[in-house]
Structure formats: structure tokens, C-alpha cells
PDB file of N, CA and C in Angstrom:
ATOM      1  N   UNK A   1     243.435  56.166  40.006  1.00  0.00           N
ATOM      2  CA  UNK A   1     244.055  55.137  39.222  1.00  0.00           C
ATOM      3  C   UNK A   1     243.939  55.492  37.741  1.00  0.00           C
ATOM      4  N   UNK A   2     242.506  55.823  36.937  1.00  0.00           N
ATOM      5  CA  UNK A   2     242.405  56.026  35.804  1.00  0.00           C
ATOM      6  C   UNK A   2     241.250  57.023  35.688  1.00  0.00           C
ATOM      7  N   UNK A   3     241.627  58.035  35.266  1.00  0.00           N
ATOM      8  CA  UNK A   3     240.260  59.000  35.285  1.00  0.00           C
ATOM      9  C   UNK A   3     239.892  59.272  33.417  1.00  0.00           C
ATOM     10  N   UNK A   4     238.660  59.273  33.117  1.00  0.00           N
ATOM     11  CA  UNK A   4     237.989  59.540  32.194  1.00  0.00           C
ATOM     12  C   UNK A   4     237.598  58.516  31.167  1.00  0.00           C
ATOM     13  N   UNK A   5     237.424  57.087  31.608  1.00  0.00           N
ATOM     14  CA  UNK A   5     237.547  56.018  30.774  1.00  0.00           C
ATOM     15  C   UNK A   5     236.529  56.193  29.741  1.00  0.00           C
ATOM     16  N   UNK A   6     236.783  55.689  28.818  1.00  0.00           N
ATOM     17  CA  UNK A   6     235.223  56.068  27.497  1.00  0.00           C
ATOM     18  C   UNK A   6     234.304  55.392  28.109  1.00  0.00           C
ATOM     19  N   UNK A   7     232.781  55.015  27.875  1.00  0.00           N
ATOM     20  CA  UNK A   7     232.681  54.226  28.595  1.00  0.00           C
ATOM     21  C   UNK A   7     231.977  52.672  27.240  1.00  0.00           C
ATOM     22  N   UNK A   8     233.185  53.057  26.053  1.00  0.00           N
ATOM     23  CA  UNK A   8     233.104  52.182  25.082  1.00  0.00           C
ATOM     24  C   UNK A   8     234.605  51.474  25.322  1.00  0.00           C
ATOM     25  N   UNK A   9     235.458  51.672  26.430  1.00  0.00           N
ATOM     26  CA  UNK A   9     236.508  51.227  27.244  1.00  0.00           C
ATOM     27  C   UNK A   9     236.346  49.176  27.272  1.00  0.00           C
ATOM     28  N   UNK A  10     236.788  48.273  26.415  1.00  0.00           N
ATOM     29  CA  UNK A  10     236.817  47.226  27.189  1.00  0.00           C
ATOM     30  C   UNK A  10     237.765  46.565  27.950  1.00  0.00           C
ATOM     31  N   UNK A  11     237.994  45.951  28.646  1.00  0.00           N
ATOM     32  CA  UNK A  11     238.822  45.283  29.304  1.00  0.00           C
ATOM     33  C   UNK A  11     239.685  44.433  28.992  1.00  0.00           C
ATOM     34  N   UNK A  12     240.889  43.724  28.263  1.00  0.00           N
ATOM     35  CA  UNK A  12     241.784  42.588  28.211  1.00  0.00           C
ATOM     36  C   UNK A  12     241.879  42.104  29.644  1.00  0.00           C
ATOM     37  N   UNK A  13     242.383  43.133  30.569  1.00  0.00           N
ATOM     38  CA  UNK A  13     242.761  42.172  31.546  1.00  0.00           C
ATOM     39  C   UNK A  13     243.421  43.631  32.594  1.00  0.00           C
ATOM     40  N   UNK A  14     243.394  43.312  34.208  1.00  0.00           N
ATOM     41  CA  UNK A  14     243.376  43.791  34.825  1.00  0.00           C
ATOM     42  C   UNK A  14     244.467  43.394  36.145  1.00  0.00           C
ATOM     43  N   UNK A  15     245.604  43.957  36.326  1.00  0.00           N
ATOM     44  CA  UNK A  15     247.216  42.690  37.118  1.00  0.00           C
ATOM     45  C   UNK A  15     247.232  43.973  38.742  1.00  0.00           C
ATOM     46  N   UNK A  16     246.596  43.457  39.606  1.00  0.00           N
ATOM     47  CA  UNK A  16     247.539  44.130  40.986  1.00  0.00           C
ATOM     48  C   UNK A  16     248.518  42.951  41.582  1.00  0.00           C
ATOM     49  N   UNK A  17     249.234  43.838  42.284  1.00  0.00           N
ATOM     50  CA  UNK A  17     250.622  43.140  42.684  1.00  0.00           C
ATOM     51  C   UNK A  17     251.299  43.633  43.806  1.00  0.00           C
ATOM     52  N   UNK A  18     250.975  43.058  44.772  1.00  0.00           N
ATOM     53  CA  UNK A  18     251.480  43.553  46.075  1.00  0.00           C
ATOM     54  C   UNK A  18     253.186  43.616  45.917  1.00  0.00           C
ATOM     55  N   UNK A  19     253.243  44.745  45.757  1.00  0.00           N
ATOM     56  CA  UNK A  19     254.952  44.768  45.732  1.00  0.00           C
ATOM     57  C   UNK A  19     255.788  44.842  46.664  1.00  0.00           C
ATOM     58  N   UNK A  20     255.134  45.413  47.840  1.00  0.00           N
ATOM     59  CA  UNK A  20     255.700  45.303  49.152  1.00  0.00           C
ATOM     60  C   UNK A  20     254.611  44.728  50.234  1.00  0.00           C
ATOM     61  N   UNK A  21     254.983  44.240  51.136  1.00  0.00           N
ATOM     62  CA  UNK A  21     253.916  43.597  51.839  1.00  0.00           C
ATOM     63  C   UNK A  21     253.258  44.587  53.172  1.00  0.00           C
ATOM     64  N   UNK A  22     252.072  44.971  52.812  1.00  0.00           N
ATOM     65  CA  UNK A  22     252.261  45.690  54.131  1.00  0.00           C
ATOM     66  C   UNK A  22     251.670  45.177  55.589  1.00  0.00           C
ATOM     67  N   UNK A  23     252.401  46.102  56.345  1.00  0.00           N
ATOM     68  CA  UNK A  23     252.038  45.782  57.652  1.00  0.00           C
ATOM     69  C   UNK A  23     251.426  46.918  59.086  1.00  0.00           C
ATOM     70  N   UNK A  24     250.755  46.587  59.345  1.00  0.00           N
ATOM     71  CA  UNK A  24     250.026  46.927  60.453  1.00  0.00           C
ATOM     72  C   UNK A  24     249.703  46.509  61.548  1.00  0.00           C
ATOM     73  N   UNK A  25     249.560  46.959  62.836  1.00  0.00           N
ATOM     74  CA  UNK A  25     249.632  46.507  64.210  1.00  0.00           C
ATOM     75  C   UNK A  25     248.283  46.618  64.929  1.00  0.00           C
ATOM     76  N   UNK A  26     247.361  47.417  63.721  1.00  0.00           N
ATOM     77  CA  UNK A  26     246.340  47.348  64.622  1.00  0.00           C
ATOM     78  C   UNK A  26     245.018  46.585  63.760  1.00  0.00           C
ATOM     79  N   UNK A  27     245.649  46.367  62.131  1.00  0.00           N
ATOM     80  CA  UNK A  27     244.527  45.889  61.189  1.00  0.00           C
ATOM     81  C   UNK A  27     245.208  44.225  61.043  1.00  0.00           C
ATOM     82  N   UNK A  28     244.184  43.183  61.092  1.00  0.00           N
ATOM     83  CA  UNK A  28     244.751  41.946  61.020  1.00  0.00           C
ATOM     84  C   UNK A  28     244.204  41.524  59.443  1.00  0.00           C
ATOM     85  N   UNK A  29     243.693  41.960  58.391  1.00  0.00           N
ATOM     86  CA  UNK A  29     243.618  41.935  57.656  1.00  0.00           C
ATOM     87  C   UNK A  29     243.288  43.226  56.346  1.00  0.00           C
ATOM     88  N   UNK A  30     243.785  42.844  55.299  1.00  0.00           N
ATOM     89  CA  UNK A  30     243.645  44.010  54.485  1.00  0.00           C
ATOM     90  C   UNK A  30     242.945  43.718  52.921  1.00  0.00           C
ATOM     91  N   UNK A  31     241.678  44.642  52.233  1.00  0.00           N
ATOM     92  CA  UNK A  31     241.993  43.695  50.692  1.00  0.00           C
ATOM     93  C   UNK A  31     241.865  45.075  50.065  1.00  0.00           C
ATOM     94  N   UNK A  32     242.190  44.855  48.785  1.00  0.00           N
ATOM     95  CA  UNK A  32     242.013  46.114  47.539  1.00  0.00           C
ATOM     96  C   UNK A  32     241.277  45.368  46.345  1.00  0.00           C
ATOM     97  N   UNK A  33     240.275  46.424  45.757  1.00  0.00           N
ATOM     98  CA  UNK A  33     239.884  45.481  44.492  1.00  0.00           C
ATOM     99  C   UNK A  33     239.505  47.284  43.671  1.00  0.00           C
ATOM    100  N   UNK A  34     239.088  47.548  42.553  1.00  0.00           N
ATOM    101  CA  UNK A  34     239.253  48.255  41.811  1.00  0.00           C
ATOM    102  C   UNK A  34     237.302  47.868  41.669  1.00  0.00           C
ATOM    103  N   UNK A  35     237.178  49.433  41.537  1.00  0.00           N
ATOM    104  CA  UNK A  35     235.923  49.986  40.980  1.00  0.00           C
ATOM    105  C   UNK A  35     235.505  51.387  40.708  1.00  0.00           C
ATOM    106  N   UNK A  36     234.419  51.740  40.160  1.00  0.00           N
ATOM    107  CA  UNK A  36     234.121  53.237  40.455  1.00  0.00           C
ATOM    108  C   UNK A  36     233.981  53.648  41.456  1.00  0.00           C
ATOM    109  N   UNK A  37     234.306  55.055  42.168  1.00  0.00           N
ATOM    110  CA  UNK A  37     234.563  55.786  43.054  1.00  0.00           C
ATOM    111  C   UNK A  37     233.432  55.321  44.508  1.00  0.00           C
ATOM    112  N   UNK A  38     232.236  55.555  43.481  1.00  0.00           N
ATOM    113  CA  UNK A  38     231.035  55.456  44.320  1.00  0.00           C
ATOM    114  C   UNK A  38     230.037  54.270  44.072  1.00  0.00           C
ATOM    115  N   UNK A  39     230.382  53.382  43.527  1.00  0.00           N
ATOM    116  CA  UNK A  39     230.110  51.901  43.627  1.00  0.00           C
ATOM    117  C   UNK A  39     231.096  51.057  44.200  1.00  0.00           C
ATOM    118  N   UNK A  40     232.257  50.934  44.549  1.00  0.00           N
ATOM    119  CA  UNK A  40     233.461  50.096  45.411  1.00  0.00           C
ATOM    120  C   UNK A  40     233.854  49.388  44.320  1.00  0.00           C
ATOM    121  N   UNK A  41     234.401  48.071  44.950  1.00  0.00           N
ATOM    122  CA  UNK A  41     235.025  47.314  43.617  1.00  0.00           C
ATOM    123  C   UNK A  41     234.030  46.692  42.832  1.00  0.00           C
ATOM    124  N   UNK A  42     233.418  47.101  41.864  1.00  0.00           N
ATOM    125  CA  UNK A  42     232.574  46.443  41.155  1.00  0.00           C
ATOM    126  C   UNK A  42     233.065  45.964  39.481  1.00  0.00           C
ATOM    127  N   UNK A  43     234.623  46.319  39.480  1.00  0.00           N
ATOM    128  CA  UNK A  43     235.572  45.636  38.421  1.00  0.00           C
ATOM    129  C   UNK A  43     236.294  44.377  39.022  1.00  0.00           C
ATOM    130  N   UNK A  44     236.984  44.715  39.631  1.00  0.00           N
ATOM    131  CA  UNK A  44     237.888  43.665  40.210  1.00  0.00           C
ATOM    132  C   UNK A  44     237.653  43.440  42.092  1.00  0.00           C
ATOM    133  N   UNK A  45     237.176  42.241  41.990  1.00  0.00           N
ATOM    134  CA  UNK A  45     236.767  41.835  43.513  1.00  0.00           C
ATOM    135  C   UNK A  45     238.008  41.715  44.353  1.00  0.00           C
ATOM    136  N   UNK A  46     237.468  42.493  45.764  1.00  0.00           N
ATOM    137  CA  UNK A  46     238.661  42.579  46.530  1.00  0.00           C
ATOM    138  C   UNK A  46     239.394  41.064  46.567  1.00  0.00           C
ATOM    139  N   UNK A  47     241.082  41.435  46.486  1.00  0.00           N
ATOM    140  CA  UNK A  47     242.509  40.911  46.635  1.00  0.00           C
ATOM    141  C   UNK A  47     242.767  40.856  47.693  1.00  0.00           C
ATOM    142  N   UNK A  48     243.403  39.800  48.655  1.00  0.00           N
ATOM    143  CA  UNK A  48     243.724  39.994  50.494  1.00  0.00           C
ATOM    144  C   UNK A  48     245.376  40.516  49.766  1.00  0.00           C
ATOM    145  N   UNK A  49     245.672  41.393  50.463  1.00  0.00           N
ATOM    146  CA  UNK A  49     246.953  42.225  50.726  1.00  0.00           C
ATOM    147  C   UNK A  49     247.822  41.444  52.041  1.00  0.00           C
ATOM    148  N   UNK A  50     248.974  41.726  52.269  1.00  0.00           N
ATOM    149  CA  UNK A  50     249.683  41.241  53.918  1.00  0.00           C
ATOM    150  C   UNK A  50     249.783  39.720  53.437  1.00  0.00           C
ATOM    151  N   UNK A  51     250.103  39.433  52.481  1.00  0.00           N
ATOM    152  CA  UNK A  51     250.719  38.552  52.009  1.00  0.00           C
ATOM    153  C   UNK A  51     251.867  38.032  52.479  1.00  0.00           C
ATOM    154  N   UNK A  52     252.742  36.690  52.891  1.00  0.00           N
ATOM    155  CA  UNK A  52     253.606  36.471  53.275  1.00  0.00           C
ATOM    156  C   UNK A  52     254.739  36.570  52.074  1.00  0.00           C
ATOM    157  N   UNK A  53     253.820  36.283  50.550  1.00  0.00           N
ATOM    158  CA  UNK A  53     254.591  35.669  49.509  1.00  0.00           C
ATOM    159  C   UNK A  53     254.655  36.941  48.883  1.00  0.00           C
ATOM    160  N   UNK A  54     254.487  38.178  49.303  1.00  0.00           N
ATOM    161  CA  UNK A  54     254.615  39.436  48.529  1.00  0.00           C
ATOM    162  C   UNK A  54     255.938  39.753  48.135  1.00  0.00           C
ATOM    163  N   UNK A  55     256.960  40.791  47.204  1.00  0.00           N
ATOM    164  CA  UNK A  55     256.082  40.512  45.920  1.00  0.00           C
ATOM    165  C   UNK A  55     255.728  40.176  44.976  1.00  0.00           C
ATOM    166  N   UNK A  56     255.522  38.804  45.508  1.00  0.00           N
ATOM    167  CA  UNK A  56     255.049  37.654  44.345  1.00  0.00           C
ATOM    168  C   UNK A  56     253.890  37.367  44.112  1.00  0.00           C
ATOM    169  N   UNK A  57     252.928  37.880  45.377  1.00  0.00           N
ATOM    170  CA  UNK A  57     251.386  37.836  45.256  1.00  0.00           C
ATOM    171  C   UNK A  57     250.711  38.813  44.396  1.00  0.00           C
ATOM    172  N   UNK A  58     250.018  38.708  43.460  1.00  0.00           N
ATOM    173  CA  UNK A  58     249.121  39.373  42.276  1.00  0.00           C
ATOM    174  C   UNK A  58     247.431  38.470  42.545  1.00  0.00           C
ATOM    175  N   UNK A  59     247.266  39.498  41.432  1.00  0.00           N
ATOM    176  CA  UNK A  59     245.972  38.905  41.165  1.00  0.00           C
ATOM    177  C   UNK A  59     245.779  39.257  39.825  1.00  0.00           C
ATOM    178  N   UNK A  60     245.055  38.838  38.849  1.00  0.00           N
ATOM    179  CA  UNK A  60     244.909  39.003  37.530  1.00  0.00           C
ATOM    180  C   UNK A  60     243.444  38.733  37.311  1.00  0.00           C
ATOM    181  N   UNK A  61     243.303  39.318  36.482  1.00  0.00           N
ATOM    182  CA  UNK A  61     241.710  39.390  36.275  1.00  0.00           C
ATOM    183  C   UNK A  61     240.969  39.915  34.608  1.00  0.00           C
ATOM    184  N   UNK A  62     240.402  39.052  34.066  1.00  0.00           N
ATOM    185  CA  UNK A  62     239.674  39.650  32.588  1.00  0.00           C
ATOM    186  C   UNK A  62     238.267  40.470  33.106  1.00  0.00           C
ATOM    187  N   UNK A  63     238.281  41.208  33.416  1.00  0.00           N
ATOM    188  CA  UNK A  63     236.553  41.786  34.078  1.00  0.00           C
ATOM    189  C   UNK A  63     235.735  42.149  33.029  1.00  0.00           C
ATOM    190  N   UNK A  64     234.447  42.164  33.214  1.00  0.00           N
ATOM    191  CA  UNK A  64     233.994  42.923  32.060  1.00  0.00           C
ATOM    192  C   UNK A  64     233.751  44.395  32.512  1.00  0.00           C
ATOM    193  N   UNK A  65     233.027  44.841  31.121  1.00  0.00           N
ATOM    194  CA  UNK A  65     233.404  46.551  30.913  1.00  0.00           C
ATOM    195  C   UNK A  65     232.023  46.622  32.211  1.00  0.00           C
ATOM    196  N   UNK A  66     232.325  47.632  32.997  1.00  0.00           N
ATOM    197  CA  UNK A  66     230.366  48.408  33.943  1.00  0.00           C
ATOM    198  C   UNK A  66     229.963  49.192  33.238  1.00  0.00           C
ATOM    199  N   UNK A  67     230.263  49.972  32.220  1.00  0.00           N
ATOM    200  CA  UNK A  67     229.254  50.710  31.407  1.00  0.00           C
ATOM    201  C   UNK A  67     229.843  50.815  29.693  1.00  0.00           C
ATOM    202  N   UNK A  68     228.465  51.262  29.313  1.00  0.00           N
ATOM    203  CA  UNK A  68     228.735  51.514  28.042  1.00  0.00           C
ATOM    204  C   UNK A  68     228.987  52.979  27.547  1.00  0.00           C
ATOM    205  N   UNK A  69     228.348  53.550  28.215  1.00  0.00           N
ATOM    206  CA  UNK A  69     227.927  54.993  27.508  1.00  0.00           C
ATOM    207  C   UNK A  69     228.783  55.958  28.606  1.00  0.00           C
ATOM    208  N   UNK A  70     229.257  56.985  28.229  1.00  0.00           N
ATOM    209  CA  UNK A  70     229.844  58.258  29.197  1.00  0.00           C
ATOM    210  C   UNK A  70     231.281  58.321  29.465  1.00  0.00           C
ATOM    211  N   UNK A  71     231.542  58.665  30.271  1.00  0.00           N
ATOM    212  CA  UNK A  71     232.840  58.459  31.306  1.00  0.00           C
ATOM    213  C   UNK A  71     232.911  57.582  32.197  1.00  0.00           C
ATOM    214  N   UNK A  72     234.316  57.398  32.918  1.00  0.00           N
ATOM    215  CA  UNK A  72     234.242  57.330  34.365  1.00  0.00           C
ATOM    216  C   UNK A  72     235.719  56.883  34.593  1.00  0.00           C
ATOM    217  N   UNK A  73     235.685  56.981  36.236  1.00  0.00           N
ATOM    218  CA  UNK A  73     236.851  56.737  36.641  1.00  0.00           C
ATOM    219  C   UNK A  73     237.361  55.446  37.347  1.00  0.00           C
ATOM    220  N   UNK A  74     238.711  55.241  37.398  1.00  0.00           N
ATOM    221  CA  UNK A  74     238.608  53.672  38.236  1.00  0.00           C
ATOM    222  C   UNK A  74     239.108  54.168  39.181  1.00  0.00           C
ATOM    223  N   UNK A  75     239.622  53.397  40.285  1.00  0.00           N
ATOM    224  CA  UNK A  75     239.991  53.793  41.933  1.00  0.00           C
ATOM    225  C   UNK A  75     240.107  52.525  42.227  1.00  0.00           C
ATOM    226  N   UNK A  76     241.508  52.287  43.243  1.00  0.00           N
ATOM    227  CA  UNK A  76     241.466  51.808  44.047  1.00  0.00           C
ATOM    228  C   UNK A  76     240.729  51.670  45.602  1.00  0.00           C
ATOM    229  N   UNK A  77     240.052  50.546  45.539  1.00  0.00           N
ATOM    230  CA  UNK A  77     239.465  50.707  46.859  1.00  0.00           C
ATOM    231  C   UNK A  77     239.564  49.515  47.841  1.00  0.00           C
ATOM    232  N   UNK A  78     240.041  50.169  48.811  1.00  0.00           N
ATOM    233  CA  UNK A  78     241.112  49.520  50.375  1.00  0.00           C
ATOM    234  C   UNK A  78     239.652  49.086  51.371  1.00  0.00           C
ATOM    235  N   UNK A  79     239.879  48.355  52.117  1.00  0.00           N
ATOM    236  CA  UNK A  79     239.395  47.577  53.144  1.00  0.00           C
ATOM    237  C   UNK A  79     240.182  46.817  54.234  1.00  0.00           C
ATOM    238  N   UNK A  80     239.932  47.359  55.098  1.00  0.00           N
ATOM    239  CA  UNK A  80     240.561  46.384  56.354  1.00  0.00           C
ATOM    240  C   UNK A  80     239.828  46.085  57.481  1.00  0.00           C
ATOM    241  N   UNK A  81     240.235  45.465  58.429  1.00  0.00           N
ATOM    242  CA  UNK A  81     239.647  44.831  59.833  1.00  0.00           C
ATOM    243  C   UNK A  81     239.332  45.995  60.860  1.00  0.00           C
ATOM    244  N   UNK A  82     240.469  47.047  60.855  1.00  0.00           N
ATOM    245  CA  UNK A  82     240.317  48.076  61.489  1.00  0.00           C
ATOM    246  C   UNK A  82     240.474  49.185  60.747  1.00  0.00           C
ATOM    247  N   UNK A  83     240.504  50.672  60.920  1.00  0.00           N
ATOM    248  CA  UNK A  83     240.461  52.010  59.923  1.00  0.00           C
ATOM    249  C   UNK A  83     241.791  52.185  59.547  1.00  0.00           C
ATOM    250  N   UNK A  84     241.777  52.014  58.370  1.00  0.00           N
ATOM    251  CA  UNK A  84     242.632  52.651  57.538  1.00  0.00           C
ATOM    252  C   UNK A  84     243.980  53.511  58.180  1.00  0.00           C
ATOM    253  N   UNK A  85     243.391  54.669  58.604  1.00  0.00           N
ATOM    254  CA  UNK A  85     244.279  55.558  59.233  1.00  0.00           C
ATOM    255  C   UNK A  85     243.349  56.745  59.895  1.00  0.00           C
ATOM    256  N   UNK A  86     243.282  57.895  60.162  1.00  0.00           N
ATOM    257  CA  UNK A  86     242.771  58.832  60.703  1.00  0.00           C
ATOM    258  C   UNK A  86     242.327  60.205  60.082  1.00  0.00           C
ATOM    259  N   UNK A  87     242.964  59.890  59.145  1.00  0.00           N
ATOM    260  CA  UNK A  87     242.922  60.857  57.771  1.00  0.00           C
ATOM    261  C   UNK A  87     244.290  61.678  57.573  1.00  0.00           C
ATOM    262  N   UNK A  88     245.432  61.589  58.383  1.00  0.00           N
ATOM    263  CA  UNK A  88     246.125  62.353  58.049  1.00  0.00           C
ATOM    264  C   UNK A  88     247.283  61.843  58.522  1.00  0.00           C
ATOM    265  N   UNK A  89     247.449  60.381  59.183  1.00  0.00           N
ATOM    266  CA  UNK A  89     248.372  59.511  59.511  1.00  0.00           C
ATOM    267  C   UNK A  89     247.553  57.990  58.988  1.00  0.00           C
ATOM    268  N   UNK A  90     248.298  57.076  58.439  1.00  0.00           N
ATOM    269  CA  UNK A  90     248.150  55.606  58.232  1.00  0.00           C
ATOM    270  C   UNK A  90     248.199  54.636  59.324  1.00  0.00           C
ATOM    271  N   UNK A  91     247.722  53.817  59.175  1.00  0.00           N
ATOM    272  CA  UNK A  91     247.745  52.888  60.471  1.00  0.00           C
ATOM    273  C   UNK A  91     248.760  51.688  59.890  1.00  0.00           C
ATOM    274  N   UNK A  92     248.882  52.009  58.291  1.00  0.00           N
ATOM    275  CA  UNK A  92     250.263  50.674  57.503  1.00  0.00           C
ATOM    276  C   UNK A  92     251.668  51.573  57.635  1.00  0.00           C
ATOM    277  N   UNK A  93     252.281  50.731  58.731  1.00  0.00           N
ATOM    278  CA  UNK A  93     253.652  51.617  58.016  1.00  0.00           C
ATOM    279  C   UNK A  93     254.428  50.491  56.842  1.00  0.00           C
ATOM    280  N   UNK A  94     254.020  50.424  56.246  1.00  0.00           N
ATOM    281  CA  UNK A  94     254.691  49.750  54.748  1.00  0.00           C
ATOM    282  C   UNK A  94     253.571  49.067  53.982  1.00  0.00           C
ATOM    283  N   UNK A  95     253.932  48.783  52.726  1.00  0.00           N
ATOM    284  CA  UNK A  95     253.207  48.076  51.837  1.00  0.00           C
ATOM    285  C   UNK A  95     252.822  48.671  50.625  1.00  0.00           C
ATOM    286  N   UNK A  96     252.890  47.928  49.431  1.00  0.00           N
ATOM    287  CA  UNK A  96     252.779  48.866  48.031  1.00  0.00           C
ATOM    288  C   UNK A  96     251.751  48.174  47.097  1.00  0.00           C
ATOM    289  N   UNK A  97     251.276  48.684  46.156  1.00  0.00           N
ATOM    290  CA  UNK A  97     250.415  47.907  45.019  1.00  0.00           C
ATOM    291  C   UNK A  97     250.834  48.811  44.206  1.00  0.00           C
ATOM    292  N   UNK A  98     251.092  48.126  42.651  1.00  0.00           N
ATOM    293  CA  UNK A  98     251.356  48.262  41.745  1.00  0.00           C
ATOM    294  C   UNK A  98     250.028  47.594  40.269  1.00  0.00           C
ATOM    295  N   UNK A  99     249.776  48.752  39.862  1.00  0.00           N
ATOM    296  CA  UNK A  99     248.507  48.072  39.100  1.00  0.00           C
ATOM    297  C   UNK A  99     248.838  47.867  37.094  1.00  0.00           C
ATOM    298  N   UNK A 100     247.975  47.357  37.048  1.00  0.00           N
ATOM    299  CA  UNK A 100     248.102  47.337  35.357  1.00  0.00           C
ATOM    300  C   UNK A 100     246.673  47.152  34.673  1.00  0.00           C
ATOM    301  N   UNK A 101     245.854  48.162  33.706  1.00  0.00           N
ATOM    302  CA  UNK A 101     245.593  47.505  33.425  1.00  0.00           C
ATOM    303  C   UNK A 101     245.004  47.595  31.310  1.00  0.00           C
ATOM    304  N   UNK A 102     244.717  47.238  30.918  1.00  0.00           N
ATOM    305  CA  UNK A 102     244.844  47.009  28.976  1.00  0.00           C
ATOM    306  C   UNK A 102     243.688  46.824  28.467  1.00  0.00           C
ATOM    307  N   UNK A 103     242.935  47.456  27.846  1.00  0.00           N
ATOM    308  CA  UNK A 103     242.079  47.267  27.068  1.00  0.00           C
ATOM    309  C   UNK A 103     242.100  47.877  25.835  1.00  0.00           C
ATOM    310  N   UNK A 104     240.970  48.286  25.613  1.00  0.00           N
ATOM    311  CA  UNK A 104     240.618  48.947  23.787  1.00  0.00           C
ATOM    312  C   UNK A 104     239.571  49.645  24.179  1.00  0.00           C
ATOM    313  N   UNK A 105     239.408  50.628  23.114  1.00  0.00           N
ATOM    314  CA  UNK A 105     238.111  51.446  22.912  1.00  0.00           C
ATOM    315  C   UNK A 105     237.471  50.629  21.662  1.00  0.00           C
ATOM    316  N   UNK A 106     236.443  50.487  21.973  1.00  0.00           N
ATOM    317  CA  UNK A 106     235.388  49.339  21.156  1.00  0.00           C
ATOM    318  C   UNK A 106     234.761  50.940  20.244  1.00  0.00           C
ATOM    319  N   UNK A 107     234.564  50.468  18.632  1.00  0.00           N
ATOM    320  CA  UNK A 107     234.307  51.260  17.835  1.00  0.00           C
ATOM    321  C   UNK A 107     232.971  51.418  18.395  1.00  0.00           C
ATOM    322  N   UNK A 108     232.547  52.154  17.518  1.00  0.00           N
ATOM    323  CA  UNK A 108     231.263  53.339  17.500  1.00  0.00           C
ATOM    324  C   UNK A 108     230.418  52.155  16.600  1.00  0.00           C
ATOM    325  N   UNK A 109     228.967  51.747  17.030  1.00  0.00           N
ATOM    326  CA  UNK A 109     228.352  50.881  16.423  1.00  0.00           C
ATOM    327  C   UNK A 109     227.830  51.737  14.718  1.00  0.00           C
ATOM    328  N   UNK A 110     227.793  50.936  13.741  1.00  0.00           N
ATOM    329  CA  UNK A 110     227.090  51.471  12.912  1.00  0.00           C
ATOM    330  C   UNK A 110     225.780  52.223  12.870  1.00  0.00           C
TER     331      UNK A 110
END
């Protein structure tokens, strides 16, 4: 999603948006929420996806910043009832997210 954030990076605000609704036959539920790679969503708490009202269903979010100092990356990260896919076929045949998200680099303290 975003690789190398400062980690003087703050947040305004954070928009997913199921743009297509997806669907699956073997997962009865789905969510996405945004975090570092190897912490899960620890920005934005998982979103339920398979929306009827997609794509009109979003989620919006002001999060605060997870670090101060370094790098890092954001990622989407998926969850469902059953696996994903197999690694080299999907178990969704449809469904989209579309992300946004705006902040600032916060100056360098005196």
C-alpha cells in the first residue's frame, strides 16, 4: 500500500472503499483494516467487506501515527471465515478496495 513512511508521518485521515463487492462461496465473511506488515491492522481496525451497499460502503478513519522514529510500511491486511485462497488461486472471484490515505511529515523538533 505505502512503503517507506517517515516515521515523523502523521495522519489526517485514512478512506477504504469497497468498490466492488466481493464474493465468495466458501468464506461467509470478510474484513480489511491497514497496519504494519508484521503487527496486522494496528492503524485502521478491520472493515467487514461483502457488503450489500458496496460501492457505497467505506470506512474513514483519523488514526494516530504507530511510530515516531524510522521507517515503515503500511499493508493491507485481509481476514476471512475461511482461507483466503491457496496461494496461487483466490477463493473471491470478485471484489475491490480502493484506499486513500493524507497526512504530513511533522517537522524535526528543535
Amino acid at each position: 500500500m505505502l512503503t517507506g513512511l517517515a516515521g515523523s508521518f502523521r495522519f489526517d485521515h485514512v478512506l477504504l472503499r469497497e468498490t466492488a463487492r466481493f464474493s465468495s462461496d466458501s468464506a461467509g465473511s470478510l474484513v480489511v483494516g491497514v497496519g504494519r506488515p508484521t503487527l496486522g491492522p494496528d492503524v485502521v481496525p478491520p472493515f467487514p467487506l461483502k457488503s450489500d451497499s458496496a460501492p457505497d460502503s467505506f470506512w474513514y478513519v483519523r488514526p494516530t501515527s504507530p511510530q515516531l522514529t524510522g521507517a515503515y510500511d503500511l499493508v493491507l491486511n485481509f481476514r476471512a471465515s475461511a482461507p483466503l485462497g491457496n496461494g496461487a488461486v483466490s477463493n473471491f472471484s470478485s471484489g475491490a478496495v480502493t484506499w486513500e490515505v493524507c497526512g504530513y511529515n511533522a517537522p524535526a523538533a528543535p
